[in-house]
PDB file of N, CA and C in Angstrom:
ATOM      1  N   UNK A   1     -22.682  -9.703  34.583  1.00  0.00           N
ATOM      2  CA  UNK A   1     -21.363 -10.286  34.576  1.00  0.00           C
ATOM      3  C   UNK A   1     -20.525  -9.617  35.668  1.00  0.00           C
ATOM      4  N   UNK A   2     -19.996 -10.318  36.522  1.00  0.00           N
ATOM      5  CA  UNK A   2     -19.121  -9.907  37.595  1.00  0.00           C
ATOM      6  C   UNK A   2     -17.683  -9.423  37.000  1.00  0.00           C
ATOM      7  N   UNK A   3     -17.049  -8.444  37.640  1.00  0.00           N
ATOM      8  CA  UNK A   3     -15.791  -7.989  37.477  1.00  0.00           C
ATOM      9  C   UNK A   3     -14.743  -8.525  37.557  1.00  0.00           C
ATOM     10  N   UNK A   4     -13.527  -8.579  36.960  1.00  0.00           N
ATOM     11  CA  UNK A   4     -12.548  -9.289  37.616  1.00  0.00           C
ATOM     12  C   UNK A   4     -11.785  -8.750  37.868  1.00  0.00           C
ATOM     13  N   UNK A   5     -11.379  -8.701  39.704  1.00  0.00           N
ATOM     14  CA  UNK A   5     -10.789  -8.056  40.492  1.00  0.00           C
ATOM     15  C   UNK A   5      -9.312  -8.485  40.503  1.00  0.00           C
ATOM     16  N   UNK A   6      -8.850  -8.860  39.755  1.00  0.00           N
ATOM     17  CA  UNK A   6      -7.335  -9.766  39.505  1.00  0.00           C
ATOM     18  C   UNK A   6      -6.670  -8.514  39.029  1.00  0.00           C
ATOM     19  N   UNK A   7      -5.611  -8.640  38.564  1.00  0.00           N
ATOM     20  CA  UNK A   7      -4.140  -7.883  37.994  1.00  0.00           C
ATOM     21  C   UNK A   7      -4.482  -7.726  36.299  1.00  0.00           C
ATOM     22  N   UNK A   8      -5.261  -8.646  35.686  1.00  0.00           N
ATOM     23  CA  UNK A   8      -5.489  -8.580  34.204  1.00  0.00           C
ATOM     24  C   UNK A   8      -6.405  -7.522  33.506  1.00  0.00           C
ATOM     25  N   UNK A   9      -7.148  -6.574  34.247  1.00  0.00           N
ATOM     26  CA  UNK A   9      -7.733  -5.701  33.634  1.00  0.00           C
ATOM     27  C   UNK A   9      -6.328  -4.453  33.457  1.00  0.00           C
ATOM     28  N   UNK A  10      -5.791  -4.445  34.784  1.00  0.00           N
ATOM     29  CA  UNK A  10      -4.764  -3.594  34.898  1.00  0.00           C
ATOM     30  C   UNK A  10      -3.602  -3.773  34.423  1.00  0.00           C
ATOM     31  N   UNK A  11      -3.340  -4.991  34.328  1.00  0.00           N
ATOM     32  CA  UNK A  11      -2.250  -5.102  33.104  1.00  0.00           C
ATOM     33  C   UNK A  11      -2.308  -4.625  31.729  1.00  0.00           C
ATOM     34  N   UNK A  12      -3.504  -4.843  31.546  1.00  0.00           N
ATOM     35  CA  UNK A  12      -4.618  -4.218  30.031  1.00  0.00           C
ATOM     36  C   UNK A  12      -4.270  -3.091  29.880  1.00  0.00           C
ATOM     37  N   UNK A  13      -4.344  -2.147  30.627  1.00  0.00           N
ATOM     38  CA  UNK A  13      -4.682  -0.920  30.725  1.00  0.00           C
ATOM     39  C   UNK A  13      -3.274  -0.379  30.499  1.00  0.00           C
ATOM     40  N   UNK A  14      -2.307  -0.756  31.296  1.00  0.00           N
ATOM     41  CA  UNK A  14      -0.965   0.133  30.946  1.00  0.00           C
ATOM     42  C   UNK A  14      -0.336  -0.528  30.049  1.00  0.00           C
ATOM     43  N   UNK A  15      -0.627  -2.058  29.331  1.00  0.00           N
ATOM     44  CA  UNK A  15      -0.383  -2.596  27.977  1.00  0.00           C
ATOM     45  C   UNK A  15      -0.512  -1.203  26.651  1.00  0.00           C
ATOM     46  N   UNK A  16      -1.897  -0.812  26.590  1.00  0.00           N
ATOM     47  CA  UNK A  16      -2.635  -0.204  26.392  1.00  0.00           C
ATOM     48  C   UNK A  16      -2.135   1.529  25.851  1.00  0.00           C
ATOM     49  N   UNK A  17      -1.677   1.542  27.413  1.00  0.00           N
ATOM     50  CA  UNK A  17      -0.848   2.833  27.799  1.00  0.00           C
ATOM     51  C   UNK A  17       0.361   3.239  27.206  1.00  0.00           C
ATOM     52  N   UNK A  18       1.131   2.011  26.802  1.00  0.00           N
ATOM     53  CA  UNK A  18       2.499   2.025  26.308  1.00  0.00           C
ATOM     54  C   UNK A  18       2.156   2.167  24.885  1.00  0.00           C
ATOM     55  N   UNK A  19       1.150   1.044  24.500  1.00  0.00           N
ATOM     56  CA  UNK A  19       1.114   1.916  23.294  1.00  0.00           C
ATOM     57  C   UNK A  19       0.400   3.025  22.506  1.00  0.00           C
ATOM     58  N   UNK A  20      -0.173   3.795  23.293  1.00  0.00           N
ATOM     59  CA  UNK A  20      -0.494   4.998  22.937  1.00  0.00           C
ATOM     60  C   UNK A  20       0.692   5.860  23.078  1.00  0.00           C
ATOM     61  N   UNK A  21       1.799   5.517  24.290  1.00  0.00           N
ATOM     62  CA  UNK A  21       3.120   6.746  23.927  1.00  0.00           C
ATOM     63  C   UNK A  21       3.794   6.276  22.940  1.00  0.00           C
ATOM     64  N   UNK A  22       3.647   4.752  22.891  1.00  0.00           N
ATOM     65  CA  UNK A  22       4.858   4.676  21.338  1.00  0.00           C
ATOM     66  C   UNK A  22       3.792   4.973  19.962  1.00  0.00           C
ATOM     67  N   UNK A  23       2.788   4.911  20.055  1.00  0.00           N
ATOM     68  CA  UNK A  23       2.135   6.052  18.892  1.00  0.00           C
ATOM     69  C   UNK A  23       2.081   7.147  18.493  1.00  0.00           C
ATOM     70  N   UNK A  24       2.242   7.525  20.059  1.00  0.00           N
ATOM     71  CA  UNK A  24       2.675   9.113  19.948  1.00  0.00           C
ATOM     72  C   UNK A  24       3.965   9.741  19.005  1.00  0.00           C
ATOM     73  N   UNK A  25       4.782   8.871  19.804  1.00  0.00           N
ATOM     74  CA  UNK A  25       6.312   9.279  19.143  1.00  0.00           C
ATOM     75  C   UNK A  25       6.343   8.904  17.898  1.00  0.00           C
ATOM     76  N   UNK A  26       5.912   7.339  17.413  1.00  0.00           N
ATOM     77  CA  UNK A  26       5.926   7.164  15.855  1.00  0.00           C
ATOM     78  C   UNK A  26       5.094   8.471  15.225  1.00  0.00           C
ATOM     79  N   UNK A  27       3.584   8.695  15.539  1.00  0.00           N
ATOM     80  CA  UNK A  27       2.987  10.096  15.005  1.00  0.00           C
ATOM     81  C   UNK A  27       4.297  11.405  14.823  1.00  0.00           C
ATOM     82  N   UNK A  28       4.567  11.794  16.316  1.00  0.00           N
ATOM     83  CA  UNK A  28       5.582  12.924  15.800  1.00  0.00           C
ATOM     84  C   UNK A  28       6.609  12.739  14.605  1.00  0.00           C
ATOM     85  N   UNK A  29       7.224  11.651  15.154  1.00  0.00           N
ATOM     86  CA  UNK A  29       8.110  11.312  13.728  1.00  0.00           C
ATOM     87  C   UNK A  29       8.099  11.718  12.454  1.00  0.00           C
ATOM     88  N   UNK A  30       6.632  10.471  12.104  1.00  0.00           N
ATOM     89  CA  UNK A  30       6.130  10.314  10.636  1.00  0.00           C
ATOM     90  C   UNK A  30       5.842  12.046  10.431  1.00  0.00           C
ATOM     91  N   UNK A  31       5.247  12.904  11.132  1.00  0.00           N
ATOM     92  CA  UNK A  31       4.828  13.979  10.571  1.00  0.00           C
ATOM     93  C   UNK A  31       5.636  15.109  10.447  1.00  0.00           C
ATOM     94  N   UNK A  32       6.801  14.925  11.394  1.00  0.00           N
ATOM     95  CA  UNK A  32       7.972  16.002  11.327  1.00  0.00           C
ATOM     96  C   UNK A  32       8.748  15.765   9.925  1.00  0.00           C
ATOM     97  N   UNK A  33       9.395  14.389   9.643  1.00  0.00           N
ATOM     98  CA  UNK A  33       9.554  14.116   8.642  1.00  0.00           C
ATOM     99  C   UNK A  33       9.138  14.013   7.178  1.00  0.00           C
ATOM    100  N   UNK A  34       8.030  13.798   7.230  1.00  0.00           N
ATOM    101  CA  UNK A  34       6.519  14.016   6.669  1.00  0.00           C
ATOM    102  C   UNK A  34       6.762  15.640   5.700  1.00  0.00           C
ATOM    103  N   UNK A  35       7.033  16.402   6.678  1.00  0.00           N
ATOM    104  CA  UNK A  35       6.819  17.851   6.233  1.00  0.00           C
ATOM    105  C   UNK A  35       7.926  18.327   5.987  1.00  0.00           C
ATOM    106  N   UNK A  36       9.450  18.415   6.610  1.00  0.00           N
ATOM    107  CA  UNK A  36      10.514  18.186   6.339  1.00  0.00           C
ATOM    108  C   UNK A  36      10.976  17.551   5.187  1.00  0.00           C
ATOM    109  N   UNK A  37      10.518  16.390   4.698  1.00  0.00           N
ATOM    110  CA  UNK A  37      10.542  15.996   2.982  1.00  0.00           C
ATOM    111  C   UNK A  37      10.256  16.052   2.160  1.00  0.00           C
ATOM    112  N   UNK A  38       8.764  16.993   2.833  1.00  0.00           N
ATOM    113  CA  UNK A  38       7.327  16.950   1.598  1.00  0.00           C
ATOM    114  C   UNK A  38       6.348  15.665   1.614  1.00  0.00           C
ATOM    115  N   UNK A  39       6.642  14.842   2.351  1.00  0.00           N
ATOM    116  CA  UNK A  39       6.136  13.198   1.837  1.00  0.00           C
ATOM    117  C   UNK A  39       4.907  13.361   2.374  1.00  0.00           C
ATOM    118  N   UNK A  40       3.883  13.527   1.700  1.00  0.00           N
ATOM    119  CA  UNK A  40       2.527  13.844   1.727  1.00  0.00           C
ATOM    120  C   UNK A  40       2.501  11.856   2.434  1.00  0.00           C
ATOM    121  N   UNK A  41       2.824  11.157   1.789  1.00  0.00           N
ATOM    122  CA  UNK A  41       2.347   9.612   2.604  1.00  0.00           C
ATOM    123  C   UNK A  41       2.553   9.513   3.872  1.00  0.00           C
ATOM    124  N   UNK A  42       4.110  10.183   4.470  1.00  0.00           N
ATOM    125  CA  UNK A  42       4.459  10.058   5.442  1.00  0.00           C
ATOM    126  C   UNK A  42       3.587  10.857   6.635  1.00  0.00           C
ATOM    127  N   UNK A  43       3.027  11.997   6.042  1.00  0.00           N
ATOM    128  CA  UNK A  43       2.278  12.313   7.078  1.00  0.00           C
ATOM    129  C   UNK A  43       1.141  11.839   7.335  1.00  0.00           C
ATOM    130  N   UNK A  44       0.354  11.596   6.195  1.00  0.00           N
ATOM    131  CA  UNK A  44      -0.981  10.381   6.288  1.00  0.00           C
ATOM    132  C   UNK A  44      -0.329   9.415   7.025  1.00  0.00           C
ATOM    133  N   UNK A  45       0.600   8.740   7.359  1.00  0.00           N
ATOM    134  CA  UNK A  45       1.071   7.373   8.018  1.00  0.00           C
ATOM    135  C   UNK A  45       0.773   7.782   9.502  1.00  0.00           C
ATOM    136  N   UNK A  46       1.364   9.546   9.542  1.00  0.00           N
ATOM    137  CA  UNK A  46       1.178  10.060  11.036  1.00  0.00           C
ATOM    138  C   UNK A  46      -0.195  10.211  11.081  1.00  0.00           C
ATOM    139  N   UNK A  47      -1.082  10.939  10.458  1.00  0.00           N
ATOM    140  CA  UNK A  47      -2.448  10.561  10.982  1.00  0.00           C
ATOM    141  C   UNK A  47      -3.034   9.105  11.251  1.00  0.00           C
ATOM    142  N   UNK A  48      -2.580   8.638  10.810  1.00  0.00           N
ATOM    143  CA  UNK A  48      -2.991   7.089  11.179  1.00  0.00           C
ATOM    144  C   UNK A  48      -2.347   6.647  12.631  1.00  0.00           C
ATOM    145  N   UNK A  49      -0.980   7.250  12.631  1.00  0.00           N
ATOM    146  CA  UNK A  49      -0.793   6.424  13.873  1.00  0.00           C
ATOM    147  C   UNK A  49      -1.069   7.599  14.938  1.00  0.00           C
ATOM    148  N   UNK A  50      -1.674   8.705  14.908  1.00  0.00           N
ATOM    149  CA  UNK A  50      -2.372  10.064  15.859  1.00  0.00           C
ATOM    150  C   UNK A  50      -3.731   9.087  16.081  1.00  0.00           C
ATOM    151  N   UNK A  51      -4.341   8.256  14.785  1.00  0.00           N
ATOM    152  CA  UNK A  51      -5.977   8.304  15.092  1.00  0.00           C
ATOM    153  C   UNK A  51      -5.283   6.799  16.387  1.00  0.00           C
ATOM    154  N   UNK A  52      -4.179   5.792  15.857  1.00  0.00           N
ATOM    155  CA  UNK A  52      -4.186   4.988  17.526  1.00  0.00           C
ATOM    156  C   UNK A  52      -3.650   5.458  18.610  1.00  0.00           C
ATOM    157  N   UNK A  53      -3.001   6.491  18.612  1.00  0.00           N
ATOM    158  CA  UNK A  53      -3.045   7.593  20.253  1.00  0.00           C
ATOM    159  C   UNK A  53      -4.914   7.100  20.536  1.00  0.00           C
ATOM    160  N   UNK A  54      -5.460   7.592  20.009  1.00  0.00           N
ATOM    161  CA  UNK A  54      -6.893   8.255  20.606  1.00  0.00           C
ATOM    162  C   UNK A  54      -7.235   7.121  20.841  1.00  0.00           C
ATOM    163  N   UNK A  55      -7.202   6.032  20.002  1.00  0.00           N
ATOM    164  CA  UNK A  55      -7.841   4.523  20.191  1.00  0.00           C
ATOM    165  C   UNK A  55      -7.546   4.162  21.204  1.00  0.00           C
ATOM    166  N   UNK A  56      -5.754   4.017  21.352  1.00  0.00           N
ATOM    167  CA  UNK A  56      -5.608   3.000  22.473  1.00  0.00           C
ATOM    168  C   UNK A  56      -5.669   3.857  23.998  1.00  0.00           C
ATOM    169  N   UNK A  57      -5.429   5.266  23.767  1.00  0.00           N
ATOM    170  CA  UNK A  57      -6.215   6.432  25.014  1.00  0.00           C
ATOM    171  C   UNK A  57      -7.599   5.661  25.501  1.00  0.00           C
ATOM    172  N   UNK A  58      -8.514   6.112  24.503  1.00  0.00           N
ATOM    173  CA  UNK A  58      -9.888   5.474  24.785  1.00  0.00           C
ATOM    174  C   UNK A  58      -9.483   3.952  25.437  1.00  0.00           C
ATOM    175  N   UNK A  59      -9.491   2.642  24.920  1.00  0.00           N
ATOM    176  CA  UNK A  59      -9.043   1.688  25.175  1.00  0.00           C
ATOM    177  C   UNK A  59      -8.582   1.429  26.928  1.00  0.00           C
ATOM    178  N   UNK A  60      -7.481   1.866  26.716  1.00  0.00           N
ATOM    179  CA  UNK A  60      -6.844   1.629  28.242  1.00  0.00           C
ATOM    180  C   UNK A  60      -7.535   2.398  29.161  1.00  0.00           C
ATOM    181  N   UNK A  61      -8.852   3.114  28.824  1.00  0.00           N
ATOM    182  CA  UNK A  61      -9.837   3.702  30.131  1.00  0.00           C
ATOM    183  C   UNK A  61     -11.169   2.623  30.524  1.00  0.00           C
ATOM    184  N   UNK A  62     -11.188   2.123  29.721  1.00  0.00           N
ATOM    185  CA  UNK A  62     -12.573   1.652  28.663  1.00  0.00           C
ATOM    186  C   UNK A  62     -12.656   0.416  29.507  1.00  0.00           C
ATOM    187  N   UNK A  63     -13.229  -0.386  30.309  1.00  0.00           N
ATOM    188  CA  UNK A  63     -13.934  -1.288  30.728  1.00  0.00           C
ATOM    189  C   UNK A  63     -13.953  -2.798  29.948  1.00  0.00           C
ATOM    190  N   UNK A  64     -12.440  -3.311  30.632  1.00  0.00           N
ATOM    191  CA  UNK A  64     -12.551  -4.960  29.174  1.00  0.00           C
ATOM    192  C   UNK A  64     -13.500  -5.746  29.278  1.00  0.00           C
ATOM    193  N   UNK A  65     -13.886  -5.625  28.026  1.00  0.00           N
ATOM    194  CA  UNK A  65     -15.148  -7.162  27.394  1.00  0.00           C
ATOM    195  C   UNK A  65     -14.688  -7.782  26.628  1.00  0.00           C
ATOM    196  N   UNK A  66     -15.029  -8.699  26.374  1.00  0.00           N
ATOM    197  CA  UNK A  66     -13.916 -10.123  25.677  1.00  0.00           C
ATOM    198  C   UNK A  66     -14.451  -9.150  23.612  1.00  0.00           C
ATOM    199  N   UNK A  67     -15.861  -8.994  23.591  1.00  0.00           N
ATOM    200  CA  UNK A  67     -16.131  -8.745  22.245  1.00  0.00           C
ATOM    201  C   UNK A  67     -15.149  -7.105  21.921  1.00  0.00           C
ATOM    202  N   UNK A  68     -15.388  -6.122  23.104  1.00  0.00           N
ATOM    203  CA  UNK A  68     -15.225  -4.991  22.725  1.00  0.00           C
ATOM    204  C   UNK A  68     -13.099  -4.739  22.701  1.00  0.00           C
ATOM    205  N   UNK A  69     -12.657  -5.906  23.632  1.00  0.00           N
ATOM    206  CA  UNK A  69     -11.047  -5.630  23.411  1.00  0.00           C
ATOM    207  C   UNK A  69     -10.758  -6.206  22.026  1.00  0.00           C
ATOM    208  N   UNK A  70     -11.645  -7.570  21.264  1.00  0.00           N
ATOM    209  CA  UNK A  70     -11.104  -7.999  20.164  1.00  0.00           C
ATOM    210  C   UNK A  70     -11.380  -7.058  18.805  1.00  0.00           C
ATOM    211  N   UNK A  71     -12.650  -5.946  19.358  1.00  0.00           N
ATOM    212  CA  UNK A  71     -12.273  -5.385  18.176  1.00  0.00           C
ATOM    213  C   UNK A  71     -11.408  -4.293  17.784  1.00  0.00           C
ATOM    214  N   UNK A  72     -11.080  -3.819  19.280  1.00  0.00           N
ATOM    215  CA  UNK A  72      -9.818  -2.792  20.029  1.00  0.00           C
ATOM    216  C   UNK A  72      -8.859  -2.849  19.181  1.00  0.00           C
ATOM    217  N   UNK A  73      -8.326  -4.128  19.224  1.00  0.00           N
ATOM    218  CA  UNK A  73      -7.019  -5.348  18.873  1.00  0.00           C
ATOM    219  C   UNK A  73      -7.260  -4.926  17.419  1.00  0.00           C
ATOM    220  N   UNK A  74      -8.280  -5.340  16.839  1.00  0.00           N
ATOM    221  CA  UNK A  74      -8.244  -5.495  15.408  1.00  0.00           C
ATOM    222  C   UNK A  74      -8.172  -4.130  14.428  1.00  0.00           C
ATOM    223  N   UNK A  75      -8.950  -2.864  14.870  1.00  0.00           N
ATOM    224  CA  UNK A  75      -8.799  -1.975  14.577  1.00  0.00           C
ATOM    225  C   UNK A  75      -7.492  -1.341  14.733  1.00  0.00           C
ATOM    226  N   UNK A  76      -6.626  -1.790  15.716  1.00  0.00           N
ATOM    227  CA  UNK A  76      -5.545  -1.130  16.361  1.00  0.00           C
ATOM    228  C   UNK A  76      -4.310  -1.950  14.941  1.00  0.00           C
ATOM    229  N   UNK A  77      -4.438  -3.343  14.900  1.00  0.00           N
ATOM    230  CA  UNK A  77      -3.857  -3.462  14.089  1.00  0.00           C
ATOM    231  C   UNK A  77      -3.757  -3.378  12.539  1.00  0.00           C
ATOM    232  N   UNK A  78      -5.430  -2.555  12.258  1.00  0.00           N
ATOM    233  CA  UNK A  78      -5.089  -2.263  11.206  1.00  0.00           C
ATOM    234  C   UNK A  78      -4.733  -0.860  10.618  1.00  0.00           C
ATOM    235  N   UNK A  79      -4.834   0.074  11.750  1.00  0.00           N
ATOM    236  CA  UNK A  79      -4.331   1.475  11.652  1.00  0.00           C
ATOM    237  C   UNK A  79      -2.930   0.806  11.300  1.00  0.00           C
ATOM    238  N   UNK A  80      -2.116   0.143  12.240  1.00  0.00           N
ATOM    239  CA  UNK A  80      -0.401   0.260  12.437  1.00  0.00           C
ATOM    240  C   UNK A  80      -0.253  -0.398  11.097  1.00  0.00           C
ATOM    241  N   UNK A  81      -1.530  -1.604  10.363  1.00  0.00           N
ATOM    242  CA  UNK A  81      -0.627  -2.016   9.108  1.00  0.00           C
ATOM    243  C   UNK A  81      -0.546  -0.638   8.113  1.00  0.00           C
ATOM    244  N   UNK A  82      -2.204  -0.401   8.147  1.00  0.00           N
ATOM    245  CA  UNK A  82      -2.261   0.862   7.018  1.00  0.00           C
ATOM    246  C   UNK A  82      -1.205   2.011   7.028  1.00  0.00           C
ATOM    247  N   UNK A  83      -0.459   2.342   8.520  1.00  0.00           N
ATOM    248  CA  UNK A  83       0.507   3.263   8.011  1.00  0.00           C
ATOM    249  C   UNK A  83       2.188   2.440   8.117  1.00  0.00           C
ATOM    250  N   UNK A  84       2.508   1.246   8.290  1.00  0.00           N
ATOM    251  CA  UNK A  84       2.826   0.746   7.614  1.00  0.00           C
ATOM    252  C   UNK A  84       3.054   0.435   5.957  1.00  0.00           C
ATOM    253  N   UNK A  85       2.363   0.119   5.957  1.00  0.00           N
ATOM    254  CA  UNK A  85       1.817   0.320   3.942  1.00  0.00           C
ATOM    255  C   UNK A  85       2.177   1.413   3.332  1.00  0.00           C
ATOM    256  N   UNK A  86       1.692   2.400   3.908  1.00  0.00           N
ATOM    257  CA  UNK A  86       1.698   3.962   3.225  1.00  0.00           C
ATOM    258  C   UNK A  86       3.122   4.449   3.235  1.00  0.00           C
ATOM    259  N   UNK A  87       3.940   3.707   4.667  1.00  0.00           N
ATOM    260  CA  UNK A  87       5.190   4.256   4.963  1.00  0.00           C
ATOM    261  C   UNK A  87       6.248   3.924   4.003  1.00  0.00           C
ATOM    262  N   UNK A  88       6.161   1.826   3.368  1.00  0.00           N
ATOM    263  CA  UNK A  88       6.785   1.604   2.846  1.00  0.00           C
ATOM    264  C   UNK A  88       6.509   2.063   1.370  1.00  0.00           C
ATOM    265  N   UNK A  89       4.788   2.403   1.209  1.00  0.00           N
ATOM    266  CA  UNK A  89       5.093   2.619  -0.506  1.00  0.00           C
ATOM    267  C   UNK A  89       5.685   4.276  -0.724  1.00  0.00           C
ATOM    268  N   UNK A  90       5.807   4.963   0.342  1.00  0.00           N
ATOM    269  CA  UNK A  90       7.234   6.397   0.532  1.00  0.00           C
ATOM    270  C   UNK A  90       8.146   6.242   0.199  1.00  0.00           C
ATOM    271  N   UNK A  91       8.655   5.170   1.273  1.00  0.00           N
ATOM    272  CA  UNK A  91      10.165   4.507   0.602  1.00  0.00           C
ATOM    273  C   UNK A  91      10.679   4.302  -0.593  1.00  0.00           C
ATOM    274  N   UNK A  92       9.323   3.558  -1.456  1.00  0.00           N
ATOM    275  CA  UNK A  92      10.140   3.296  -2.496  1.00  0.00           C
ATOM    276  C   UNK A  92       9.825   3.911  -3.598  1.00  0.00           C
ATOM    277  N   UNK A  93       8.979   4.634  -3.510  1.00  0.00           N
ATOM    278  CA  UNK A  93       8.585   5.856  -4.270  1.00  0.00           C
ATOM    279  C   UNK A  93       9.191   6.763  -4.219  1.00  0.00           C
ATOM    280  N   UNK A  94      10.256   7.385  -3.356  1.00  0.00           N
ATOM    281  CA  UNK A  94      11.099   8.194  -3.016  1.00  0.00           C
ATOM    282  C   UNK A  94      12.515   8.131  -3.852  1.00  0.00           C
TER     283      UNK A  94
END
């Protein structure tokens, strides 16, 4: 399979890029707060969104294939629901 030398791998990539720093910062967040409240969920929410730092790190280096970005995508969105989930059942458990 030939490469594609266009703008769309590289758009990928710092797509990619952005959100590994806004994972980052949600991670610091959830875990400063996390420990600061005690909220044992809130910091599990930050390991979850630490493990998509590494994902979408890996990811935006990683060589796009139509099979290997959809499962990128899918894993990626289910870290952000799972600490999602965890974040809101804090909330109202709190």
């Amino acid at each position: 399979m030939r490469r594609d030398r266009g703008l769309q791998p590289e758009r990928t990539a710092l797509a990619w890029q952005r959100t590994s720093l806004s994972a980052a910062v949600l991670a610091v967040l959830l875990v400063r707060h996390g420990i600061v409240g005690h909220a044992h969920l809130e910091i599990a929410a930050g390991a979850l969104a630490a493990a998509l730092v590494a994902l979408s790190g890996f990811a935006a280096r990683a060589v796009p294939s139509t099979g290997a970005s959809r499962r990128r995508l899918m894993l990626a969105a289910a870290v952000v629901a799972g600490a999602g989930v965890l974040t809101t059942i804090q909330l109202f458990t709190a």
